[in-house]
N, C-alpha and C. Protein backbone atom coordinates (compact mmCIF):
# COMPACT_ATOMS: atom_id res chain seq x y z
N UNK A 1 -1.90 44.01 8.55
CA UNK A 1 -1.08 42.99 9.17
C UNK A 1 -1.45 42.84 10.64
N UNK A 2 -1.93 43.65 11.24
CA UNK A 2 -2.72 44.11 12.73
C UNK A 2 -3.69 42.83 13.08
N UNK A 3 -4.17 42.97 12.16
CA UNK A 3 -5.41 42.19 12.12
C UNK A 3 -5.17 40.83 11.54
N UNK A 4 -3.99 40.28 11.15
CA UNK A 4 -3.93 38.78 10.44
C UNK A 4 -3.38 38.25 11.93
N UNK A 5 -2.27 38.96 12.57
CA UNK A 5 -1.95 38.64 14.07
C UNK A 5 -2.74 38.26 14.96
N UNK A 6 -3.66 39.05 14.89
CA UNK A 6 -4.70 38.77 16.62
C UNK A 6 -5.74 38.09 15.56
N UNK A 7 -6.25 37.82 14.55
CA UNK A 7 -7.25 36.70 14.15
C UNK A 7 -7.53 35.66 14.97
N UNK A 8 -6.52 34.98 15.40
CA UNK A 8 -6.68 33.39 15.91
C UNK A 8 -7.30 33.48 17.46
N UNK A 9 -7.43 34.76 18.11
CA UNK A 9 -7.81 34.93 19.09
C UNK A 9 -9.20 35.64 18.97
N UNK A 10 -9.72 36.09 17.98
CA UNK A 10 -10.94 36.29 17.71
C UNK A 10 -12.09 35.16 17.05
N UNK A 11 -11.49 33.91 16.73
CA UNK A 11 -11.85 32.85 16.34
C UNK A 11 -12.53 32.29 17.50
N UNK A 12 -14.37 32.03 17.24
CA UNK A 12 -14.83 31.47 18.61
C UNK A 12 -14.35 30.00 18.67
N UNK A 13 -14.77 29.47 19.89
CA UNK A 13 -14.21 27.85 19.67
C UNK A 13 -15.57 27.18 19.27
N UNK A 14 -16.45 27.91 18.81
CA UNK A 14 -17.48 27.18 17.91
C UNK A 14 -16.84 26.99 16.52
N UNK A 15 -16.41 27.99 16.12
CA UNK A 15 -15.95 27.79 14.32
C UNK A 15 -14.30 26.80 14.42
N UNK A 16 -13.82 26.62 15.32
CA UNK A 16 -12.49 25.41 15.63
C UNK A 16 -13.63 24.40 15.38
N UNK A 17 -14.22 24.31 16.16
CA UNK A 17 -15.03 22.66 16.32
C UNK A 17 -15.55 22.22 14.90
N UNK A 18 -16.33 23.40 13.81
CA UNK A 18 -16.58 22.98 12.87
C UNK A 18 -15.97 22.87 11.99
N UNK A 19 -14.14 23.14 11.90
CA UNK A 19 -13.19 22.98 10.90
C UNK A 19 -13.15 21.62 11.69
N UNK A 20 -12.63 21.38 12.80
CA UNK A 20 -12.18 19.83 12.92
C UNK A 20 -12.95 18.61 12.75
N UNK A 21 -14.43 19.14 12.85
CA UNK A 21 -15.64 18.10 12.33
C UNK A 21 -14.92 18.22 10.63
N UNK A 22 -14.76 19.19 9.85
CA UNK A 22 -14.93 19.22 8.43
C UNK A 22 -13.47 18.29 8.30
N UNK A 23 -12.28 18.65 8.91
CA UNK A 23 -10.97 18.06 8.38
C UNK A 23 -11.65 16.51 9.21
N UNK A 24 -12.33 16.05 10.05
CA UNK A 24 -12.18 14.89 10.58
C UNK A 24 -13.35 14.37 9.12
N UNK A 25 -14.19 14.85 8.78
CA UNK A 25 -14.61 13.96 7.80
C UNK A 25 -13.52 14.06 6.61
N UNK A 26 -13.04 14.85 6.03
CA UNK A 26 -11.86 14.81 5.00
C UNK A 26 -10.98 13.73 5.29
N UNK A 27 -10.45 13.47 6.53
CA UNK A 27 -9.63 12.66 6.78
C UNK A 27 -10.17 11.03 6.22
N UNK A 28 -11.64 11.31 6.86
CA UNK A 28 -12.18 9.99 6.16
C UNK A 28 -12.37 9.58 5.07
N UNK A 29 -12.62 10.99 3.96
CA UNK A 29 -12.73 10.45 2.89
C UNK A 29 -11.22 9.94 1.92
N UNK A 30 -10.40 10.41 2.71
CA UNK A 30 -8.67 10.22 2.17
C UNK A 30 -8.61 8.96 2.71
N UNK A 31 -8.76 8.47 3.93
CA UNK A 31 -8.56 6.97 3.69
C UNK A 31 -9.37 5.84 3.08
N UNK A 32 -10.73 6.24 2.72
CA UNK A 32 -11.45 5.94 1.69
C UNK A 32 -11.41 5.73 0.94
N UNK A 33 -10.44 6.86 -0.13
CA UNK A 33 -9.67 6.20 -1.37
C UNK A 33 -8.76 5.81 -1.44
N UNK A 34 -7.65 6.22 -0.26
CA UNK A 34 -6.23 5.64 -0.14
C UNK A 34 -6.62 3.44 0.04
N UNK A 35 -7.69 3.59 0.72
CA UNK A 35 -7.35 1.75 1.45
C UNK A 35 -8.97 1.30 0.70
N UNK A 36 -9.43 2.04 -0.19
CA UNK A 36 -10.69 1.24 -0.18
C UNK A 36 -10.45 0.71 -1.86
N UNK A 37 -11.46 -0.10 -2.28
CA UNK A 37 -11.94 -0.50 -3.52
C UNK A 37 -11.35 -0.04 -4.34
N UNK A 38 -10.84 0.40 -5.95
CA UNK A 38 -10.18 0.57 -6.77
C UNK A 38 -11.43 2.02 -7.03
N UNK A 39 -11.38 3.01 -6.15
CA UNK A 39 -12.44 4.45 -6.49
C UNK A 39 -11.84 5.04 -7.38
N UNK A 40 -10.26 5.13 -6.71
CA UNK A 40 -9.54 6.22 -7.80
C UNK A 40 -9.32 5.72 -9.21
N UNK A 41 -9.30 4.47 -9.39
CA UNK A 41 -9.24 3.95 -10.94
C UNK A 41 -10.24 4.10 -11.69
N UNK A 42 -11.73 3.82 -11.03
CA UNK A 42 -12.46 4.40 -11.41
C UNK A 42 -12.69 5.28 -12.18
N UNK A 43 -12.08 6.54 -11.03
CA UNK A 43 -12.16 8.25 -11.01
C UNK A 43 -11.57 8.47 -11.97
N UNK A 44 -10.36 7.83 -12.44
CA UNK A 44 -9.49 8.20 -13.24
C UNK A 44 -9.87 7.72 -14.75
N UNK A 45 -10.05 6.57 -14.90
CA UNK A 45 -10.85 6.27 -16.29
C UNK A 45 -12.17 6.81 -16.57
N UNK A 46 -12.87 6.99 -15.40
CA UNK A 46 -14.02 8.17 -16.21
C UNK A 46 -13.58 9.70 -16.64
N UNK A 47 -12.68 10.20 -15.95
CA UNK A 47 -11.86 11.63 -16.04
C UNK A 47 -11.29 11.64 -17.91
N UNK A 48 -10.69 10.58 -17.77
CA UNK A 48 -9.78 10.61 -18.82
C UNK A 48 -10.60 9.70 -20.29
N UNK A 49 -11.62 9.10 -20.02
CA UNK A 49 -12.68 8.69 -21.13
C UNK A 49 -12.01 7.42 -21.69
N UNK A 50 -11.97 6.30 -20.51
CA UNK A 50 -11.40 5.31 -20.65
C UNK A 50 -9.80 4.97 -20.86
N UNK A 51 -9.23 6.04 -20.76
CA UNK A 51 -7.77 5.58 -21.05
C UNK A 51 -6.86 4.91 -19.44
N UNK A 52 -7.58 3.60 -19.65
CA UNK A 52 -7.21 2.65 -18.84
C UNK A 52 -5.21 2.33 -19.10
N UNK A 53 -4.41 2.51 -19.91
CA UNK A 53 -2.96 2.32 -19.64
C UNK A 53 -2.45 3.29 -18.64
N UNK A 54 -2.90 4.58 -18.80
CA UNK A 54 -1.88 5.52 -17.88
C UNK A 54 -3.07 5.31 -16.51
N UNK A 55 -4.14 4.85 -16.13
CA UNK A 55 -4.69 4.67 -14.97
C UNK A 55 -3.65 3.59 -14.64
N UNK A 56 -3.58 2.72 -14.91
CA UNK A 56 -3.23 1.34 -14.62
C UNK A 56 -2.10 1.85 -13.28
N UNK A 57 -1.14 2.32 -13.35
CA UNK A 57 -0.49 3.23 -12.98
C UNK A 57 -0.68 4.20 -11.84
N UNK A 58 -1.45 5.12 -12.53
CA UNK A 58 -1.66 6.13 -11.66
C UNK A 58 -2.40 6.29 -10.32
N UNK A 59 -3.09 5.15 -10.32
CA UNK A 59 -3.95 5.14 -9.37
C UNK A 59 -3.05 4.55 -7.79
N UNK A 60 -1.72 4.35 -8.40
CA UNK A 60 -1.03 4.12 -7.06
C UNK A 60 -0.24 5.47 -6.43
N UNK A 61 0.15 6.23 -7.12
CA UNK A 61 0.72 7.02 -6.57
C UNK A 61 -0.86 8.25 -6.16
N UNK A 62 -1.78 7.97 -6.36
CA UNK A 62 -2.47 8.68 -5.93
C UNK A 62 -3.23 8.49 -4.86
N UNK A 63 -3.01 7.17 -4.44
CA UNK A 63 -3.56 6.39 -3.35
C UNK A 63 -2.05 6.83 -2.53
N UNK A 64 -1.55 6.68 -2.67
CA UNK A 64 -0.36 7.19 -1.57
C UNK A 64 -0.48 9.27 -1.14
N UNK A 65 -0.43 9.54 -2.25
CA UNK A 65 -1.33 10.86 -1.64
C UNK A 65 -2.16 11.07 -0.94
N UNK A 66 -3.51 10.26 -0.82
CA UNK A 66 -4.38 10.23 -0.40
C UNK A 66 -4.10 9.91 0.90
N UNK A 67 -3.30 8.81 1.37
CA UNK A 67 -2.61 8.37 2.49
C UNK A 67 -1.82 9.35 3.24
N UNK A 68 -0.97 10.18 2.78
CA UNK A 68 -0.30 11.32 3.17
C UNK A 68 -1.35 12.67 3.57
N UNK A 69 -2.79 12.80 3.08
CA UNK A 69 -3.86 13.57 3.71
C UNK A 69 -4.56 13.15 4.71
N UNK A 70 -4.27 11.77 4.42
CA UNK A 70 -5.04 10.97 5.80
C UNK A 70 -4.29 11.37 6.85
N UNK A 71 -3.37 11.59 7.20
CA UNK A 71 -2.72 11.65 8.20
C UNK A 71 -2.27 13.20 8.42
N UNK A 72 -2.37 14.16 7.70
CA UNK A 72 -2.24 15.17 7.15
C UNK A 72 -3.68 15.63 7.98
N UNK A 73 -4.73 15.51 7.42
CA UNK A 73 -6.29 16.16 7.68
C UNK A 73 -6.00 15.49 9.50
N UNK A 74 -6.43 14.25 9.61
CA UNK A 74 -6.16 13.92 11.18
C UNK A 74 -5.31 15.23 12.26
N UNK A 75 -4.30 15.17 12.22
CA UNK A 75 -2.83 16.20 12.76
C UNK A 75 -3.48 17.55 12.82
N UNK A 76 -4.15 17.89 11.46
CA UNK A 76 -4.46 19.34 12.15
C UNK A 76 -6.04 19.72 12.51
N UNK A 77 -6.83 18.25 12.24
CA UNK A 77 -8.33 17.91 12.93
C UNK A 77 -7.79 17.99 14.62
N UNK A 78 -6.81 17.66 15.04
CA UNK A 78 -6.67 17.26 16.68
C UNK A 78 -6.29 18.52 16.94
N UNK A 79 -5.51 19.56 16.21
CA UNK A 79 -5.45 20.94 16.52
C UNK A 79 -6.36 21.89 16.52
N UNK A 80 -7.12 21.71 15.70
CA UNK A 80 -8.42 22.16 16.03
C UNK A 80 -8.96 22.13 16.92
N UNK A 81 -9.69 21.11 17.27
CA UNK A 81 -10.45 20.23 18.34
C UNK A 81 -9.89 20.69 19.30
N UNK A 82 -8.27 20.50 19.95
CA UNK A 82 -7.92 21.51 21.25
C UNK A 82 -8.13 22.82 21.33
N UNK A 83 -8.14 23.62 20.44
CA UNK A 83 -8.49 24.54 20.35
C UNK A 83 -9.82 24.96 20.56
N UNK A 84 -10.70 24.40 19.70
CA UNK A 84 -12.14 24.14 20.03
C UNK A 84 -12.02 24.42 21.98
N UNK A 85 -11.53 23.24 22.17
CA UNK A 85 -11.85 22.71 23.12
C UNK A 85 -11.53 23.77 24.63
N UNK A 86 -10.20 24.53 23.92
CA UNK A 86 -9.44 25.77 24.97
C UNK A 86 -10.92 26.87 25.18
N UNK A 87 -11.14 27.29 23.96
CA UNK A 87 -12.11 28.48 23.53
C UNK A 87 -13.48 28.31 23.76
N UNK A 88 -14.14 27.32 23.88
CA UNK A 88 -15.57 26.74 24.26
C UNK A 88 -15.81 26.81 25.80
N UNK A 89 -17.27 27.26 26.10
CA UNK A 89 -17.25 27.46 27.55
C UNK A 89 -17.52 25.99 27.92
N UNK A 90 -17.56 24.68 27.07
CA UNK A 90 -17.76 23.62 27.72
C UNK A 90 -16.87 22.38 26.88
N UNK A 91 -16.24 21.56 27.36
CA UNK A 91 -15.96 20.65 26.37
C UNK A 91 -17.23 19.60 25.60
N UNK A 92 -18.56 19.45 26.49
CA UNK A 92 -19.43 19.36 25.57
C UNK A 92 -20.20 20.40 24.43
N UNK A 93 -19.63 21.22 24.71
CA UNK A 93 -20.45 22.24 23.63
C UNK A 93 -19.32 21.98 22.17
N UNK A 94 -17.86 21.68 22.21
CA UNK A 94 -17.17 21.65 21.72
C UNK A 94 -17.30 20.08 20.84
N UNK A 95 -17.34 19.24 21.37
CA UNK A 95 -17.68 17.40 21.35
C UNK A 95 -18.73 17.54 20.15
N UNK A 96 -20.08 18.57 20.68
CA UNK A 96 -20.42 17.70 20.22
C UNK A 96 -20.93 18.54 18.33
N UNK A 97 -20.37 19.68 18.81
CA UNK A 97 -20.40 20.67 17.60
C UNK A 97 -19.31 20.31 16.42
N UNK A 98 -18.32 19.28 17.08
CA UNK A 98 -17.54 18.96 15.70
C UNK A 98 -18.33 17.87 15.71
N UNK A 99 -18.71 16.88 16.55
CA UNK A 99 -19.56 15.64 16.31
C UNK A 99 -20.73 16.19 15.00
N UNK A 100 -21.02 16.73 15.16
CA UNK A 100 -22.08 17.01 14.17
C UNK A 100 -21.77 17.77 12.48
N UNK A 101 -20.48 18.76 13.34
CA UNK A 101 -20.14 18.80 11.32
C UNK A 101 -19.25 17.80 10.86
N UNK A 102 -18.92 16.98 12.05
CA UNK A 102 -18.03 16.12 11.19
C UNK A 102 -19.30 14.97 10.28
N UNK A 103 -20.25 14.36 10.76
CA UNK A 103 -21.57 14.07 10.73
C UNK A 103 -22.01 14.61 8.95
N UNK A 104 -22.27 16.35 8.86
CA UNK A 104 -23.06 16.74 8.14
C UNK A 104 -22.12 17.10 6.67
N UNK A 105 -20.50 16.93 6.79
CA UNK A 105 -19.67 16.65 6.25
C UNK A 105 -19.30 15.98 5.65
N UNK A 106 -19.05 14.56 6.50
CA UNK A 106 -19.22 13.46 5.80
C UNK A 106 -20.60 12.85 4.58
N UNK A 107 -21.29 13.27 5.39
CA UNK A 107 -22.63 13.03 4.06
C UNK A 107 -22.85 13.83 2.80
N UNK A 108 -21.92 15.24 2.99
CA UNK A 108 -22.25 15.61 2.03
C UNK A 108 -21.00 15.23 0.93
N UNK A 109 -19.80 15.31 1.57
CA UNK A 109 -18.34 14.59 0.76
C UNK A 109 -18.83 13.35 0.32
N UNK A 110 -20.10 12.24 0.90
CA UNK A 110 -19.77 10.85 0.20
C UNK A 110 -21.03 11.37 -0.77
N UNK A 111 -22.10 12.54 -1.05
CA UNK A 111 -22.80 12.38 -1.84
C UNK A 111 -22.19 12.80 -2.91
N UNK A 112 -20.89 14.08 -2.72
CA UNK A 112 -20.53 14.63 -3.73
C UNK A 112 -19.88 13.42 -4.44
N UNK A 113 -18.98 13.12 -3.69
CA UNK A 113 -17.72 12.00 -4.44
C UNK A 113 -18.38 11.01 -4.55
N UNK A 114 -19.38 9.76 -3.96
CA UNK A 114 -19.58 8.37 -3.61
C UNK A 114 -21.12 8.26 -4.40
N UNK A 115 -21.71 9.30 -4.61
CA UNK A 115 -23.37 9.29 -4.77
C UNK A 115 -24.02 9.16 -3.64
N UNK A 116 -23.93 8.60 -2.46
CA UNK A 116 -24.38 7.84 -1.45
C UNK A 116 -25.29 8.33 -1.17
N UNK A 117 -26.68 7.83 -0.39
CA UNK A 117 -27.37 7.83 0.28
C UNK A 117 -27.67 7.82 1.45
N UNK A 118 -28.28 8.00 2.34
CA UNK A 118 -28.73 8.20 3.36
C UNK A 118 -30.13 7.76 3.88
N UNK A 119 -30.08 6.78 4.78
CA UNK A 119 -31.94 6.18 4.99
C UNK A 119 -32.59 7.61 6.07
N UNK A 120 -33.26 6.96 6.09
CA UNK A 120 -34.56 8.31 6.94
C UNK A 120 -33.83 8.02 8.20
N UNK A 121 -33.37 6.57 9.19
CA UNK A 121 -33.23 7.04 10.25
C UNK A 121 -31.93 7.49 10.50
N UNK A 122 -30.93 7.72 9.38
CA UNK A 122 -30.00 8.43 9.90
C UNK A 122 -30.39 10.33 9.92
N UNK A 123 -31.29 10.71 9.00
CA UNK A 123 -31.50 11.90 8.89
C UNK A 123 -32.24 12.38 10.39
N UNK A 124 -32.81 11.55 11.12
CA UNK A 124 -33.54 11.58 12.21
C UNK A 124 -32.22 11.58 13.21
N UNK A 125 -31.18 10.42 13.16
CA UNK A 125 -30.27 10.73 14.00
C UNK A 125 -29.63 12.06 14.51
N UNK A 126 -29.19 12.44 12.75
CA UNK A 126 -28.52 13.83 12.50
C UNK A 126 -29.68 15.21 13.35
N UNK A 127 -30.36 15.03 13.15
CA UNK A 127 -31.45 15.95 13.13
C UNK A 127 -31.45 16.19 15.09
N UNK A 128 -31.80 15.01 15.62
CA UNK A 128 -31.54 15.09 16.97
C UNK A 128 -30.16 15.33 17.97
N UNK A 129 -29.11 15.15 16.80
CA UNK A 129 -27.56 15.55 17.14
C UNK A 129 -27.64 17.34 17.32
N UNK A 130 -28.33 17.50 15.92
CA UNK A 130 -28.40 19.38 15.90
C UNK A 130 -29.09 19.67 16.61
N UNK A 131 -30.51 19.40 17.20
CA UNK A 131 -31.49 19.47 18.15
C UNK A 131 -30.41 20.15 19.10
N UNK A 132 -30.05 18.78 19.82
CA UNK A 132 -28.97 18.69 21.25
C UNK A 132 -27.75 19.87 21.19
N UNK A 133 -27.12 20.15 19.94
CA UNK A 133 -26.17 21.28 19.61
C UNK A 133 -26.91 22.51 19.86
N UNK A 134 -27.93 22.26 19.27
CA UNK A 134 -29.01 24.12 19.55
C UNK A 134 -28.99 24.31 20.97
N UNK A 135 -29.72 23.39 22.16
CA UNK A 135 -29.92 23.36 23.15
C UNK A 135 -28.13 23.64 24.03
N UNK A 136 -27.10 23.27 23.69
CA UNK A 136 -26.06 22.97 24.25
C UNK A 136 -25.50 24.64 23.76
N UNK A 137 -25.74 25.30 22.76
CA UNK A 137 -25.40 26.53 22.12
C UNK A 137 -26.45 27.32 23.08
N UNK A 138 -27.58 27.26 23.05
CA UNK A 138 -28.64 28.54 23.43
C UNK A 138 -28.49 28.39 24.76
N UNK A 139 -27.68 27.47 26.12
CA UNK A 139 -27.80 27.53 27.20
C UNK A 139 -26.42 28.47 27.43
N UNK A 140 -26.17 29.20 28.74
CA UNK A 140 -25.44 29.71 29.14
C UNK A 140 -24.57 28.81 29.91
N UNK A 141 -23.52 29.25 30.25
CA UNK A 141 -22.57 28.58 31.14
C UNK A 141 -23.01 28.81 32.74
N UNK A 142 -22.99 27.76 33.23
CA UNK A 142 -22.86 28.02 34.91
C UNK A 142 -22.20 28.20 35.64
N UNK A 143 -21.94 29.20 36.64
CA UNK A 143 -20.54 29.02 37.63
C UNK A 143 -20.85 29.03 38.86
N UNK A 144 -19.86 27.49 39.54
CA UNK A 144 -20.43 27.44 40.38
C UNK A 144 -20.15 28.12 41.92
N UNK A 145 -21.04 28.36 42.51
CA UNK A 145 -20.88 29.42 43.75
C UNK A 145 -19.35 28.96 44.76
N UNK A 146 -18.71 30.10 45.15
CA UNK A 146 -17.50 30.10 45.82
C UNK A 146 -17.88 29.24 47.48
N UNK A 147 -17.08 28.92 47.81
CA UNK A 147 -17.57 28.06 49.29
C UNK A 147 -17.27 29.50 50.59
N UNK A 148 -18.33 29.60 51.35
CA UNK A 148 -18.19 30.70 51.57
C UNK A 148 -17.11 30.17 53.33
N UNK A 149 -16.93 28.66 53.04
CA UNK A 149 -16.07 28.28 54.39
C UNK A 149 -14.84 28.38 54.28
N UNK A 150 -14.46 28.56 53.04
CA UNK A 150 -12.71 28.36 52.91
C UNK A 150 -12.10 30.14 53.18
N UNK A 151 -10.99 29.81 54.07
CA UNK A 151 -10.33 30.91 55.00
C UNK A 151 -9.23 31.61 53.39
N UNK A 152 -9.27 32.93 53.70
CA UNK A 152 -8.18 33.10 52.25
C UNK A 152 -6.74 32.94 53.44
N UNK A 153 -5.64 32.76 52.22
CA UNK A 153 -4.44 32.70 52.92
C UNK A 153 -3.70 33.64 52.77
């Protein structure tokens, strides 16, 4: 029990940044099915091997679920992210480390769920996002020198 207590303070604010990249793409894919195209009817008549009467139906109260995660994943993506943001020696090291799993997240949630694809120059995008994360990770923090004019009080 020692150890479930002080956890949250052993948590770097690198691994915050990459839950709130992961809940900020979740969030997206919940309003995706909550407000988009008829996915979940879809989902649901292939699940169930065409039994289109009880979809007919169902696909609303599950779009309202989906709506209730949307807003749900968001709420504790922004808790993260401050957190991230407390625990990181930079708020760009933090920016841009959820920027990127939210990024490598999303592509993999729309291949699982959507099939989707991806052209070459987004893989080039991604690729130079992680580049910039390596470089922003492998540098140290700077501090900058005390003014040696100011009188103490």
């Amino acid at each position: 029990m020692y150890c479930v207590l002080f956890l949250p303070s052993m948590i770097s604010g690198s691994f915050y940044a990459l839950l709130a990249g992961f809940l900020g793409a979740a969030a997206s894919l919940s309003a995706k099915l909550s407000l988009g195209a008829d996915y979940l009817r879809i989902m649901c008549e292939s699940g169930l091997g065409g039994g289109t009467s009880v979809c007919d139906w169902l696909h609303i109260p599950l779009r309202l679920l989906c709506g209730g995660l949307l807003f749900t994943c968001n709420a504790v993506m922004w808790t993260f992210f401050s957190k991230a943001l407390r625990h990181c020696s930079s708020s760009a090291r933090a920016t841009v480390t959820t920027t990127a799993s939210n990024f490598i997240s999303s592509a993999v949630l729309g291949r699982v769920i959507f099939g989707e694809t991806h052209a070459a120059l987004w893989w080039v995008g991604i690729s130079l996002t992680l580049c910039g994360l390596l470089v922003l990770h492998g540098s140290s923090p700077q501090t900058l020198p005390q003014e040696e004019g100011k009188k103490a009080k």
